[in-house]
PDB file of N, CA and C in Angstrom:
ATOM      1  N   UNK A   1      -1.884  -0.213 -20.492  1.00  0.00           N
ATOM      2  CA  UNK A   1      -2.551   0.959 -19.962  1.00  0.00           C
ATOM      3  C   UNK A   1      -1.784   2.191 -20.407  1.00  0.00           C
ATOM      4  N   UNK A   2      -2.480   3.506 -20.741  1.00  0.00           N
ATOM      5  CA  UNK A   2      -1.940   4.715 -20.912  1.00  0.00           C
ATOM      6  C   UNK A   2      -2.517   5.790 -20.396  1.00  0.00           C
ATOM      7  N   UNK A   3      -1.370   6.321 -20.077  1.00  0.00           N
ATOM      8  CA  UNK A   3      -1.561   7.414 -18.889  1.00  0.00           C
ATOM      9  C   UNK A   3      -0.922   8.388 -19.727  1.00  0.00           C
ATOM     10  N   UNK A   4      -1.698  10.115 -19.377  1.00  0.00           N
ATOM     11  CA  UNK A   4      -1.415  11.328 -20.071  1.00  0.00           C
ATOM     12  C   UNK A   4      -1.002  12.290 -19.083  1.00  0.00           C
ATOM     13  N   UNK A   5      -0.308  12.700 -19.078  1.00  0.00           N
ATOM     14  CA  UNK A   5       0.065  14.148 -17.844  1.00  0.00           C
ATOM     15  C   UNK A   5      -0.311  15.419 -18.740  1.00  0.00           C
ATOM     16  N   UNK A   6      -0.215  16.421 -18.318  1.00  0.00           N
ATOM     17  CA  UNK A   6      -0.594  17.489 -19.158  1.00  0.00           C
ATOM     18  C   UNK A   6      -0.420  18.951 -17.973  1.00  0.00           C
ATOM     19  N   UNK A   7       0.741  19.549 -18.378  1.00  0.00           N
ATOM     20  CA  UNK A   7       0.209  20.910 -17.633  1.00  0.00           C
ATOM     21  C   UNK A   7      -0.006  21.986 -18.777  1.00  0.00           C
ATOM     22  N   UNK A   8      -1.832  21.994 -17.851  1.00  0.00           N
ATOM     23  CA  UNK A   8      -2.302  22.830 -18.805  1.00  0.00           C
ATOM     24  C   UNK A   8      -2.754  24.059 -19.215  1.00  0.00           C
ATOM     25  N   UNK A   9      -1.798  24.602 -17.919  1.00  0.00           N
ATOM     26  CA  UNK A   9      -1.527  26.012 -17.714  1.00  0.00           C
ATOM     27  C   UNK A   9      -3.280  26.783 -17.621  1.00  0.00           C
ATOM     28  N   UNK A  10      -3.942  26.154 -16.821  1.00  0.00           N
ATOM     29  CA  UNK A  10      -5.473  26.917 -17.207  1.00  0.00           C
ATOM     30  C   UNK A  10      -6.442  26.322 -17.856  1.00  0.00           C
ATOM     31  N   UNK A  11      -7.667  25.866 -17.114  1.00  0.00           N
ATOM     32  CA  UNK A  11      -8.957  24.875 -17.717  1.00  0.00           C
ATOM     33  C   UNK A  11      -9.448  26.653 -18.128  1.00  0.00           C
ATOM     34  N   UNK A  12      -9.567  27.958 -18.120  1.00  0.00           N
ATOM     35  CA  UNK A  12     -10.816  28.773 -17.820  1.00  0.00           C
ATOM     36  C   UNK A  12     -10.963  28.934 -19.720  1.00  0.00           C
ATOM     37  N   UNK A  13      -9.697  28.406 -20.571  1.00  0.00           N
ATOM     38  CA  UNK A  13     -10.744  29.032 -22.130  1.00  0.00           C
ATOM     39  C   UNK A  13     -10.931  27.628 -22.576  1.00  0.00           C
ATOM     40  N   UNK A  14     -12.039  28.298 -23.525  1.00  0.00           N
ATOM     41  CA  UNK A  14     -12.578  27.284 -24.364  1.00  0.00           C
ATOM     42  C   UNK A  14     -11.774  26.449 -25.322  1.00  0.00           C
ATOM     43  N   UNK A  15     -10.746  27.405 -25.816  1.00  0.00           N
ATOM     44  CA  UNK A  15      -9.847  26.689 -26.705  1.00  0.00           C
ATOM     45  C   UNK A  15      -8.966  25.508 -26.110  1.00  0.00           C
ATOM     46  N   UNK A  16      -8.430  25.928 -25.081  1.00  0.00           N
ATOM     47  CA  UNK A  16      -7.804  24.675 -23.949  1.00  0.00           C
ATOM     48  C   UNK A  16      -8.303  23.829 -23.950  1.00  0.00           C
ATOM     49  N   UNK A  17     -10.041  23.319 -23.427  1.00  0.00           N
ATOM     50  CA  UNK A  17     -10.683  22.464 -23.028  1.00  0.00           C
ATOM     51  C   UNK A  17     -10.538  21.896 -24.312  1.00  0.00           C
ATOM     52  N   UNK A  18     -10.811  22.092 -25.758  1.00  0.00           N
ATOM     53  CA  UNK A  18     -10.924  21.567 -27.062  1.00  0.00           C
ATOM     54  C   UNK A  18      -9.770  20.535 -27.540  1.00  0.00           C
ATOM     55  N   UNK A  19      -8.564  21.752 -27.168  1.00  0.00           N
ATOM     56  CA  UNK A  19      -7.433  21.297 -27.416  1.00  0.00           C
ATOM     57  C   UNK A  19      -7.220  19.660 -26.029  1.00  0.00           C
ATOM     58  N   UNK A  20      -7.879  19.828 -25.230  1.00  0.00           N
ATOM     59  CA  UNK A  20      -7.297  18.842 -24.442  1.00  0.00           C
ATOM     60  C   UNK A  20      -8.813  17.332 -24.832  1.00  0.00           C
ATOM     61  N   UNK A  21      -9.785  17.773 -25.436  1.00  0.00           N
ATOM     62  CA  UNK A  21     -10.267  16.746 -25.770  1.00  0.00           C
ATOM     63  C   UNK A  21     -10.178  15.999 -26.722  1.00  0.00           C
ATOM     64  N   UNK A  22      -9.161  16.737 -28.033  1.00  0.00           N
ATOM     65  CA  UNK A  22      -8.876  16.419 -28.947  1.00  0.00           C
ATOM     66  C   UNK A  22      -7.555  15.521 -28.593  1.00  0.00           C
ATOM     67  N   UNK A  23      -6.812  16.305 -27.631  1.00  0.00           N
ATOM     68  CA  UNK A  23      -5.806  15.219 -26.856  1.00  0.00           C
ATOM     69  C   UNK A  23      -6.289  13.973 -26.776  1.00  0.00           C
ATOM     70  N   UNK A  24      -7.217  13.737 -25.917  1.00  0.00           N
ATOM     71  CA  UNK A  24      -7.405  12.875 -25.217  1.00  0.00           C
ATOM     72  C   UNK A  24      -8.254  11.607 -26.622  1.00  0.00           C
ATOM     73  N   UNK A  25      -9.353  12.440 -27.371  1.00  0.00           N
ATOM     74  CA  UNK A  25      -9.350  11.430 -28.102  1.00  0.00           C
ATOM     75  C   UNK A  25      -8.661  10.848 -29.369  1.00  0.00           C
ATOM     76  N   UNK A  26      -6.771  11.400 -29.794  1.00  0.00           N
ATOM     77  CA  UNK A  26      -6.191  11.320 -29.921  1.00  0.00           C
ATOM     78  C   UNK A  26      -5.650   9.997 -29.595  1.00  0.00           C
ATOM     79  N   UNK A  27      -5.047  10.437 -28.298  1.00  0.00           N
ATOM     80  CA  UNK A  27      -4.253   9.473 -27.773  1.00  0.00           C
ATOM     81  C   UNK A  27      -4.910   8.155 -26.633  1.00  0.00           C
ATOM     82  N   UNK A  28      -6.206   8.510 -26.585  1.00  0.00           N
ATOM     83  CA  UNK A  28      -7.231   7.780 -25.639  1.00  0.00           C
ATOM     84  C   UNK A  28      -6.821   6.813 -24.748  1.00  0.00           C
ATOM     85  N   UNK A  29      -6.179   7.975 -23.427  1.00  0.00           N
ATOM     86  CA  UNK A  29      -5.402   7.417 -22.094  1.00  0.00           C
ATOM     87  C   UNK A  29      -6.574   6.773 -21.541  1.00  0.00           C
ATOM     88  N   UNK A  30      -6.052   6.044 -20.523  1.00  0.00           N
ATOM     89  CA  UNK A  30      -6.908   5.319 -19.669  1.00  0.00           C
ATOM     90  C   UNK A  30      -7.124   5.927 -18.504  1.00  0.00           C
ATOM     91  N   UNK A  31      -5.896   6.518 -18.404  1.00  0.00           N
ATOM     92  CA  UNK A  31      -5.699   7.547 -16.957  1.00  0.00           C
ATOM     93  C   UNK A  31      -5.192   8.791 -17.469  1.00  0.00           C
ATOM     94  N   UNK A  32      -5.595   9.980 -16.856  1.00  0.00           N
ATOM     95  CA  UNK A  32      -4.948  11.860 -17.221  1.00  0.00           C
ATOM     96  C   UNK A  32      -5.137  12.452 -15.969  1.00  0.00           C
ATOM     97  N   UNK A  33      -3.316  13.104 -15.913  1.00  0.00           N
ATOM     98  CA  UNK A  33      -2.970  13.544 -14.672  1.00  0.00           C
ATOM     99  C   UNK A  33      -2.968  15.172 -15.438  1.00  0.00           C
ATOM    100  N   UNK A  34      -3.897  16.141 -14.496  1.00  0.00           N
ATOM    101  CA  UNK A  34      -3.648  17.587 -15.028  1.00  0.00           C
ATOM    102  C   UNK A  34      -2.856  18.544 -14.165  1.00  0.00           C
ATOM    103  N   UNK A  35      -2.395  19.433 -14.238  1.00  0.00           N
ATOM    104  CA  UNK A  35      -1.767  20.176 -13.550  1.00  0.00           C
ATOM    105  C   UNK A  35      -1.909  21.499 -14.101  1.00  0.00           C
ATOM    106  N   UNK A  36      -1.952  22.435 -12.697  1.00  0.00           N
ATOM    107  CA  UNK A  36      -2.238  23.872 -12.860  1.00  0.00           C
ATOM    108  C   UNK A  36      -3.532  23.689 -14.047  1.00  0.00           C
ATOM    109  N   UNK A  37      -4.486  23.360 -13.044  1.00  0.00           N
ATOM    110  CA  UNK A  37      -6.128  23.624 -14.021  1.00  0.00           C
ATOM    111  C   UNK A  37      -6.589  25.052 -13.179  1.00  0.00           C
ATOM    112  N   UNK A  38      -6.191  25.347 -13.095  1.00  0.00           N
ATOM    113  CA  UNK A  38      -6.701  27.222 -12.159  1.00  0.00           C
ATOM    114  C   UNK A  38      -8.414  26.586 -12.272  1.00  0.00           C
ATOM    115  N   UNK A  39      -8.683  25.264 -11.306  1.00  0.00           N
ATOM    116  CA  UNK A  39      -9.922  25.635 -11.150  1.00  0.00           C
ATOM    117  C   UNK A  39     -10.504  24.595 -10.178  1.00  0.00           C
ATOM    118  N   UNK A  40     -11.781  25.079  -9.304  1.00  0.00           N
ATOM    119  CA  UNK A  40     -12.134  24.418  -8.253  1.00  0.00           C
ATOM    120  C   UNK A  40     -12.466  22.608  -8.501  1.00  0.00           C
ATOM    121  N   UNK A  41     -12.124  21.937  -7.398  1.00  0.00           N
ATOM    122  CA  UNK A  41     -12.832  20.507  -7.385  1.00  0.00           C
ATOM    123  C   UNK A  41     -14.109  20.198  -8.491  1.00  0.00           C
ATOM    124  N   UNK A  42     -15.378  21.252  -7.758  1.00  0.00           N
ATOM    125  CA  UNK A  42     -16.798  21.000  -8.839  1.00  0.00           C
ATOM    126  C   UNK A  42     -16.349  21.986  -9.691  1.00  0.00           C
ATOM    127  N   UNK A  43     -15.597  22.172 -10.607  1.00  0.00           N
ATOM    128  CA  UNK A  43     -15.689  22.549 -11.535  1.00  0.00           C
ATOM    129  C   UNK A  43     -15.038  21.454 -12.952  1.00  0.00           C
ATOM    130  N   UNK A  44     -14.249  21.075 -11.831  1.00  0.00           N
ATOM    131  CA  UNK A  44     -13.480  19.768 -12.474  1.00  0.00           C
ATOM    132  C   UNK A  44     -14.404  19.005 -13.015  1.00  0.00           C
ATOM    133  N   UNK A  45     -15.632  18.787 -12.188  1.00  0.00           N
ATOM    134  CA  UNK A  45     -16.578  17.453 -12.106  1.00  0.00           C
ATOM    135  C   UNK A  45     -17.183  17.876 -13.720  1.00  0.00           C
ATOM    136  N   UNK A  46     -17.547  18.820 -13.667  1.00  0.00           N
ATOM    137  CA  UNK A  46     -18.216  19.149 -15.404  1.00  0.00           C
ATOM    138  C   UNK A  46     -17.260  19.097 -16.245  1.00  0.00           C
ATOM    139  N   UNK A  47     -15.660  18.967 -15.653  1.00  0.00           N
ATOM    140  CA  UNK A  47     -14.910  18.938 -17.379  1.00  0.00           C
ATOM    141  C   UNK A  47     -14.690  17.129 -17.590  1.00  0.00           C
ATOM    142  N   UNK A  48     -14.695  16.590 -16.176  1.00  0.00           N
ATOM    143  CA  UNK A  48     -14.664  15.185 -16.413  1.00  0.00           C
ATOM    144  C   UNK A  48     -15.703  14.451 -17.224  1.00  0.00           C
ATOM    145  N   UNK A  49     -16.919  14.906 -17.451  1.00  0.00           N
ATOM    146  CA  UNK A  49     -17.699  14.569 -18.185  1.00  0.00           C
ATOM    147  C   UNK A  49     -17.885  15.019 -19.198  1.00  0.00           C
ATOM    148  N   UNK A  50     -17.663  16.148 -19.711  1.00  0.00           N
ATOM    149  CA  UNK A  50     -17.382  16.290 -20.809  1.00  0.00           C
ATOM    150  C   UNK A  50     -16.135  15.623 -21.776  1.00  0.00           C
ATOM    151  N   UNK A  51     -15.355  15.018 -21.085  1.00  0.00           N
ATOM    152  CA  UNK A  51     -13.944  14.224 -21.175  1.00  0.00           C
ATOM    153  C   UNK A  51     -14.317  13.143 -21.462  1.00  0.00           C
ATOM    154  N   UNK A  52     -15.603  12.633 -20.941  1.00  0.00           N
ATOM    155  CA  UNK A  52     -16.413  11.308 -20.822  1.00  0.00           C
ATOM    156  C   UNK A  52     -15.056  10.252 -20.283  1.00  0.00           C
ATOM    157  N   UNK A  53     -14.853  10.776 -18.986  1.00  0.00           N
ATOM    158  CA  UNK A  53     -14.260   9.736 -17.904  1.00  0.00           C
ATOM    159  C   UNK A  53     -15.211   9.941 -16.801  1.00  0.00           C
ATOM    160  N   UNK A  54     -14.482   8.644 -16.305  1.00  0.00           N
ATOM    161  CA  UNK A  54     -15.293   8.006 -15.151  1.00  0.00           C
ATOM    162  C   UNK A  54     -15.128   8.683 -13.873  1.00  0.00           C
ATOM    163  N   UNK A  55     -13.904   8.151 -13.792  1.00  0.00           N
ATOM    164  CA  UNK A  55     -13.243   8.759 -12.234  1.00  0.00           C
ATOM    165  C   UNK A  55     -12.894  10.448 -12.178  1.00  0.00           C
ATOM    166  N   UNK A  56     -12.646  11.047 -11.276  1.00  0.00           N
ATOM    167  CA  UNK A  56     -11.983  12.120 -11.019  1.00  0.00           C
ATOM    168  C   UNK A  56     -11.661  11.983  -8.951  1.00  0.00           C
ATOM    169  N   UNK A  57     -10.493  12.175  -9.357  1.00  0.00           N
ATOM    170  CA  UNK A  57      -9.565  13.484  -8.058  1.00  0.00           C
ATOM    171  C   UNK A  57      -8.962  14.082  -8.234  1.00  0.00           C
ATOM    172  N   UNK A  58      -9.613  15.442  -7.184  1.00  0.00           N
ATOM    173  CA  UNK A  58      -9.150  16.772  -8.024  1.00  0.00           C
ATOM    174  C   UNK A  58      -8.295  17.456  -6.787  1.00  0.00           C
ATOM    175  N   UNK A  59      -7.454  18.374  -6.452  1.00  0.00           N
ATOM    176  CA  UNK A  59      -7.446  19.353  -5.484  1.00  0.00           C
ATOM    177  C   UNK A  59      -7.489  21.078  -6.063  1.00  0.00           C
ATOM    178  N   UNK A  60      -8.157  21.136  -4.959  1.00  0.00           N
ATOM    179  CA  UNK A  60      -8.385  22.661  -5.411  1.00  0.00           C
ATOM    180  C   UNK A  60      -7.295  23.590  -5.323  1.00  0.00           C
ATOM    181  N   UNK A  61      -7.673  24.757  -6.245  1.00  0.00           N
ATOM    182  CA  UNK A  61      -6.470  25.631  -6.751  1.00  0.00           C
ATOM    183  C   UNK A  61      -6.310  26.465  -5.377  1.00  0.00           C
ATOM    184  N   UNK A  62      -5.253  27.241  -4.954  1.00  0.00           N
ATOM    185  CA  UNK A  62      -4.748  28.046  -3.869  1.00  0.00           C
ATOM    186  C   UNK A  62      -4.894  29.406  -4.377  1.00  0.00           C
ATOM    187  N   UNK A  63      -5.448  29.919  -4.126  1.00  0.00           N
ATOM    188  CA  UNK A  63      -5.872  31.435  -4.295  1.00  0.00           C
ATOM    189  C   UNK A  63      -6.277  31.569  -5.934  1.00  0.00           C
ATOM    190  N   UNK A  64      -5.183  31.958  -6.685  1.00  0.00           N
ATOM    191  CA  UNK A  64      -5.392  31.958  -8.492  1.00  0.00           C
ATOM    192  C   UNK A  64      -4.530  31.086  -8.879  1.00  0.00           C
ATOM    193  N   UNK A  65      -4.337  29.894  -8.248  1.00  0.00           N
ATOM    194  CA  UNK A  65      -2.750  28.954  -9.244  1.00  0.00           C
ATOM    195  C   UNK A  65      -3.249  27.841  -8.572  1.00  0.00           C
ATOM    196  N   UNK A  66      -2.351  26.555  -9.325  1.00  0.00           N
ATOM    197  CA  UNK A  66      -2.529  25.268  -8.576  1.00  0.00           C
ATOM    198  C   UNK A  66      -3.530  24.665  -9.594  1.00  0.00           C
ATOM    199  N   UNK A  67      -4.123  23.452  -8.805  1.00  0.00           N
ATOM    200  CA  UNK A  67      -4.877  22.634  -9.104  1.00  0.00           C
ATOM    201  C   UNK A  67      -4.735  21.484  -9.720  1.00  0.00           C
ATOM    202  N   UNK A  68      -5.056  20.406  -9.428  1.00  0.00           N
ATOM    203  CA  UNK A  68      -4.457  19.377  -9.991  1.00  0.00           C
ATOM    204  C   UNK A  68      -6.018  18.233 -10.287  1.00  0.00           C
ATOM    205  N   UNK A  69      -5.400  17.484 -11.218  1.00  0.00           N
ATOM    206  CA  UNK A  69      -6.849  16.476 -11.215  1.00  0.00           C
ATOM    207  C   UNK A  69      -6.338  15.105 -11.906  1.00  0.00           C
ATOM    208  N   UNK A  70      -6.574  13.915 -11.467  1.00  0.00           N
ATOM    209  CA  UNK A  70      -6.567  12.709 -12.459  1.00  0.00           C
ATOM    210  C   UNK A  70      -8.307  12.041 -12.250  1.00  0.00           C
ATOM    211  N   UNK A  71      -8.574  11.735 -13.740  1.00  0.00           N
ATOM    212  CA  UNK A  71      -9.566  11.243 -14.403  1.00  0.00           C
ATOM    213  C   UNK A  71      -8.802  10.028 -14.943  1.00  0.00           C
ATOM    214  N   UNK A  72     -10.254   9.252 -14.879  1.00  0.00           N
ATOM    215  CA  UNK A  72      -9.978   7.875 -15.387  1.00  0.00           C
ATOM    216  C   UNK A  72     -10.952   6.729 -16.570  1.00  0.00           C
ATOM    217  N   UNK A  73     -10.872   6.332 -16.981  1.00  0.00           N
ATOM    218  CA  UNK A  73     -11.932   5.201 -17.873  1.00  0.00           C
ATOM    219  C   UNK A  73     -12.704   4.525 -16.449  1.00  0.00           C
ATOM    220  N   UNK A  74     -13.771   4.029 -17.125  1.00  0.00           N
ATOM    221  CA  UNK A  74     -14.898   3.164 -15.948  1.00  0.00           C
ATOM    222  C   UNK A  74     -13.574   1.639 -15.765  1.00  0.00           C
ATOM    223  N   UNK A  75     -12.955   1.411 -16.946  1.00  0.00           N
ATOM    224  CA  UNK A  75     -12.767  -0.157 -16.681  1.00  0.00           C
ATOM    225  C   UNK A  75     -11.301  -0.248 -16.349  1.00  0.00           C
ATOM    226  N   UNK A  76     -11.132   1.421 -15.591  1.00  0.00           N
ATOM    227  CA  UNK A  76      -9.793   1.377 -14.564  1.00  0.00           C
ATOM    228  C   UNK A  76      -9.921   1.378 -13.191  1.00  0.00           C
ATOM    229  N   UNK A  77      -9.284   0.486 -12.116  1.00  0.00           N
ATOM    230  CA  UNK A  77      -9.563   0.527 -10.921  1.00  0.00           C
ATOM    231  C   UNK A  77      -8.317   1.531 -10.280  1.00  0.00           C
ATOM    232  N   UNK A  78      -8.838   2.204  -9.717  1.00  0.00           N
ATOM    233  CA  UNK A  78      -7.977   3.327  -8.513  1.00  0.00           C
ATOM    234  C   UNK A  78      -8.213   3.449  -7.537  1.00  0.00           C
ATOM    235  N   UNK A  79      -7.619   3.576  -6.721  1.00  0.00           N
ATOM    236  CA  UNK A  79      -7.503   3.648  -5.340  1.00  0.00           C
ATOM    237  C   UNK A  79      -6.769   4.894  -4.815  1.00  0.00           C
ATOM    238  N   UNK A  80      -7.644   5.694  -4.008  1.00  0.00           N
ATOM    239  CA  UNK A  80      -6.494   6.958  -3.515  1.00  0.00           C
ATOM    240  C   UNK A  80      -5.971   6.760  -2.635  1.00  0.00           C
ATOM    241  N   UNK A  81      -4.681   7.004  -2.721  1.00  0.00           N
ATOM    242  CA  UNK A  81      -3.583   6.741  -1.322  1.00  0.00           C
ATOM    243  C   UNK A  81      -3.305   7.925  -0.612  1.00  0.00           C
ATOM    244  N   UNK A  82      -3.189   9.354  -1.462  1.00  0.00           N
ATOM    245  CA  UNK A  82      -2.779  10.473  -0.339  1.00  0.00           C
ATOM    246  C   UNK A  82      -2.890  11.555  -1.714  1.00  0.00           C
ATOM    247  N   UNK A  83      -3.180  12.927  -1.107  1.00  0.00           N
ATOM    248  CA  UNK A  83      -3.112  14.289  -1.797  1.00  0.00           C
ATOM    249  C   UNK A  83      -2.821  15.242  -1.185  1.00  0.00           C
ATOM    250  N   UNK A  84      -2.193  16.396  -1.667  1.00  0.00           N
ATOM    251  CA  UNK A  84      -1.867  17.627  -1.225  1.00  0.00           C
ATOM    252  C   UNK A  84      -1.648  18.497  -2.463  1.00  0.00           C
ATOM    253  N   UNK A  85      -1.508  19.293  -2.637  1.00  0.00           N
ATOM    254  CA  UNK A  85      -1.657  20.617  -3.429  1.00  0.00           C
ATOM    255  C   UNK A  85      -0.741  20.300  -4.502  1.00  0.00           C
ATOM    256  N   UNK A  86       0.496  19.761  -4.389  1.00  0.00           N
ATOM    257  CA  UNK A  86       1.317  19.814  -4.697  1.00  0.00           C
ATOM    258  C   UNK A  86       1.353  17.728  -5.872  1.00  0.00           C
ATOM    259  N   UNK A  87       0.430  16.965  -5.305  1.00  0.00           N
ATOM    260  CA  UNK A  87       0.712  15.583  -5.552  1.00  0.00           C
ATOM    261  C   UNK A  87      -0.731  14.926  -5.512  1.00  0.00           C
ATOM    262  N   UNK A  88      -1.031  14.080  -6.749  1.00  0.00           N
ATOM    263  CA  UNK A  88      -2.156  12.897  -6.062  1.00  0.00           C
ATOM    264  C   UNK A  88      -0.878  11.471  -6.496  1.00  0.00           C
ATOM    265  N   UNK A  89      -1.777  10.813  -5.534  1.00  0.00           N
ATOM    266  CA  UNK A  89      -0.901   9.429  -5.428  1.00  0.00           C
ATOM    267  C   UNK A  89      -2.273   8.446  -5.286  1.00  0.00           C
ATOM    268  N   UNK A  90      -1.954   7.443  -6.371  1.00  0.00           N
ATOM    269  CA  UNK A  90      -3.354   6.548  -6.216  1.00  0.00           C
ATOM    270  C   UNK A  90      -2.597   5.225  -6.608  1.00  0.00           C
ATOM    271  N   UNK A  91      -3.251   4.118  -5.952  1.00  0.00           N
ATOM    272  CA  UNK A  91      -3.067   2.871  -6.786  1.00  0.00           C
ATOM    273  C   UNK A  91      -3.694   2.149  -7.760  1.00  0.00           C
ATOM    274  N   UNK A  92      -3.197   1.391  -8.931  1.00  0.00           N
ATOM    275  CA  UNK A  92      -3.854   1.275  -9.752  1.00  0.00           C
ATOM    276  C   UNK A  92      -3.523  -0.245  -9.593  1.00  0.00           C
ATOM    277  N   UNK A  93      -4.784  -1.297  -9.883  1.00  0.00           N
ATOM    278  CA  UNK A  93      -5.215  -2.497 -10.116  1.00  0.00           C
ATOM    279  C   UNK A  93      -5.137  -3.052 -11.907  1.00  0.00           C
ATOM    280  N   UNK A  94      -4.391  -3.494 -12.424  1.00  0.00           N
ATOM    281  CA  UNK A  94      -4.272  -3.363 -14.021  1.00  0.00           C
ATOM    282  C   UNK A  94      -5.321  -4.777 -14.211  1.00  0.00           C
ATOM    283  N   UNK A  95      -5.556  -4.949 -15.072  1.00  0.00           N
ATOM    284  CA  UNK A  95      -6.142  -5.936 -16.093  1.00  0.00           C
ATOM    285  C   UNK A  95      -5.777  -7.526 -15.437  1.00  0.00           C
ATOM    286  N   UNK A  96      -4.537  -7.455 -15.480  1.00  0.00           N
ATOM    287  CA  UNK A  96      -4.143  -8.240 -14.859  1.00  0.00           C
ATOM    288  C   UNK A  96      -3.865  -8.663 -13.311  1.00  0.00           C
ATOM    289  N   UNK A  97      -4.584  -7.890 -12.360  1.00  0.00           N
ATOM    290  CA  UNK A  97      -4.898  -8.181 -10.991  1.00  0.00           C
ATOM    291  C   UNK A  97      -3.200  -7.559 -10.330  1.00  0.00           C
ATOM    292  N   UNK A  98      -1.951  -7.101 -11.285  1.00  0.00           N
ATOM    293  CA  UNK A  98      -1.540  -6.068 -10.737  1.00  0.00           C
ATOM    294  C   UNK A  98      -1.427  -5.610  -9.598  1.00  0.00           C
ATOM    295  N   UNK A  99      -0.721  -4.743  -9.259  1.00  0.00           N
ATOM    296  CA  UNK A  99      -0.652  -3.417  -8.450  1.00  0.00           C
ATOM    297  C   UNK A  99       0.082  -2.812  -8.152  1.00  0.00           C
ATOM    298  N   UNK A 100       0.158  -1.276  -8.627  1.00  0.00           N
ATOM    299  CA  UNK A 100       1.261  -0.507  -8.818  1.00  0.00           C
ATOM    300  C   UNK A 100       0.756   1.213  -8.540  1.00  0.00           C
ATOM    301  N   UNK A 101       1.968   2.170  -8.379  1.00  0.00           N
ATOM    302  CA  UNK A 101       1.527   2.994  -7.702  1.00  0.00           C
ATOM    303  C   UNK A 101       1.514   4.779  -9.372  1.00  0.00           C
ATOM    304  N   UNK A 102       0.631   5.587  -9.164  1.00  0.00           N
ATOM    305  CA  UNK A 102       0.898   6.498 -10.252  1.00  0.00           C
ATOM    306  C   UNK A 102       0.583   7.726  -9.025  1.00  0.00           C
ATOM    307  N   UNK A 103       1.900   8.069  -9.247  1.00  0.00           N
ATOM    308  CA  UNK A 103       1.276   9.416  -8.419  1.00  0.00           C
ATOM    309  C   UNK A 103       2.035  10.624  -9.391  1.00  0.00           C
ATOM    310  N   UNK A 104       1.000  11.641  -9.757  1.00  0.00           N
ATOM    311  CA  UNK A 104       0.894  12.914 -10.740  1.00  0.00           C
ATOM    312  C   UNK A 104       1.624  13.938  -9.187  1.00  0.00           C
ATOM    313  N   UNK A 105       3.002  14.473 -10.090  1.00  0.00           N
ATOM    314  CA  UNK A 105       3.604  15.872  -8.930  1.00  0.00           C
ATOM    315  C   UNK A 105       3.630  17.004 -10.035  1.00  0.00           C
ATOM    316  N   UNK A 106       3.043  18.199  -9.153  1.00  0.00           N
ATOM    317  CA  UNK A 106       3.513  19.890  -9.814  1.00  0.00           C
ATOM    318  C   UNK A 106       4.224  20.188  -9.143  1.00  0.00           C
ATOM    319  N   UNK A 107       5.354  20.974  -9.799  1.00  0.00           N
ATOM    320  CA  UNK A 107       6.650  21.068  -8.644  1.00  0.00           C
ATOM    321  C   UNK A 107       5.931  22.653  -9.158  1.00  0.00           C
ATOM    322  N   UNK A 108       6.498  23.718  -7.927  1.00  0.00           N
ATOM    323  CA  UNK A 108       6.314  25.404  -8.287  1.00  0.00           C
ATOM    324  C   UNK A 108       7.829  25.465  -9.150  1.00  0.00           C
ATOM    325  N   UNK A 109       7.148  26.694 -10.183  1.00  0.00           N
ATOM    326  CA  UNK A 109       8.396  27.449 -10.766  1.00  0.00           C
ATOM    327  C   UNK A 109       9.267  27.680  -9.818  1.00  0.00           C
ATOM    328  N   UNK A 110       8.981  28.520  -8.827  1.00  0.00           N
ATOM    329  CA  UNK A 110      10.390  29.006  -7.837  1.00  0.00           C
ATOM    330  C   UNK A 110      10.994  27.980  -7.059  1.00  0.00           C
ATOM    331  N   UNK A 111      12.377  28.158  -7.907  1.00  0.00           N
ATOM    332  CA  UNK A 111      13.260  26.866  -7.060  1.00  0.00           C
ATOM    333  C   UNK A 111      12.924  26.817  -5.144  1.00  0.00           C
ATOM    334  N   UNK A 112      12.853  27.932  -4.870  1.00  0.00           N
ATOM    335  CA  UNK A 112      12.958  28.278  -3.414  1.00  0.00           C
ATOM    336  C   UNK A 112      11.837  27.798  -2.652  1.00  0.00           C
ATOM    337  N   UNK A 113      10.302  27.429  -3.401  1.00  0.00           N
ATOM    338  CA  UNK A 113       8.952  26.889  -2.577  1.00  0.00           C
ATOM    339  C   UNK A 113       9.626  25.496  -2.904  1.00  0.00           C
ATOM    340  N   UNK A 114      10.355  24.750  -4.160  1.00  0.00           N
ATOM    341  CA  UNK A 114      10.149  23.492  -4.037  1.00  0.00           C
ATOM    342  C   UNK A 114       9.859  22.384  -3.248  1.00  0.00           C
ATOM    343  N   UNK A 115      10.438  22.514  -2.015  1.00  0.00           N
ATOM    344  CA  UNK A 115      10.660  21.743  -1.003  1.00  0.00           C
ATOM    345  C   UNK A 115       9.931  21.453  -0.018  1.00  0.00           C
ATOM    346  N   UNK A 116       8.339  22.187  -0.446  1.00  0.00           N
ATOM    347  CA  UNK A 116       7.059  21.720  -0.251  1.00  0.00           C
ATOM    348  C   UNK A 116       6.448  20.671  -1.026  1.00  0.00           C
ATOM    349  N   UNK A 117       7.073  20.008  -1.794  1.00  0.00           N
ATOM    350  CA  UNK A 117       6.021  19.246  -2.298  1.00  0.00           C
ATOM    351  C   UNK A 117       6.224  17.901  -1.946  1.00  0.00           C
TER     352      UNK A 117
END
């Protein structure tokens, strides 16, 4: 299985979204953890399909920052265990009946919020 993290500092230009599909069919993860997508839950839902993945959980951005999302292939099983602004945590079921944990963290630039996450 392969998994992609990506902070991508901003889903809102076009060139980003390109650059991250060219990522993706590049390196063609099974699972992609995003960070800082400056953009709502349903907005996510239209880039996941254009991504042509299956899954998505997203959390929404906090005022103008934030946001986080993992997308997945149809013939990955996930399970969500917990989210907050800062973390998704899901379990994953592998091929092999498995089970193991992937949880995607954005820590903030300022050393001083860290200790929220």
């Amino acid at each position: 299985m392969k998994c992609l993290t990506w902070n991508c500092c901003g889903l809102g230009n076009p060139q980003t979204i390109r650059a991250l599909q060219k990522l993706l069919k590049s390196k063609d993860p099974d699972v992609v953890f995003l960070s800082e997508t400056i953009k709502r839950v349903s907005q996510l839902e239209n880039l996941r399909r254009r991504c042509n993945m299956y899954g998505l959980v997203g959390v929404d951005i906090v005022r103008r920052s934030g946001g986080l999302a993992m997308m997945w292939k149809e013939d990955v099983v996930l399970t969500l265990k917990s989210y907050f602004k800062y973390h998704i945590d899901m379990e994953v079921t592998d091929s092999h009946h498995n089970e193991w944990r992937l949880t995607g963290f954005y820590r903030d630039s300022d050393p001083d919020k860290r200790y929220k996450g």
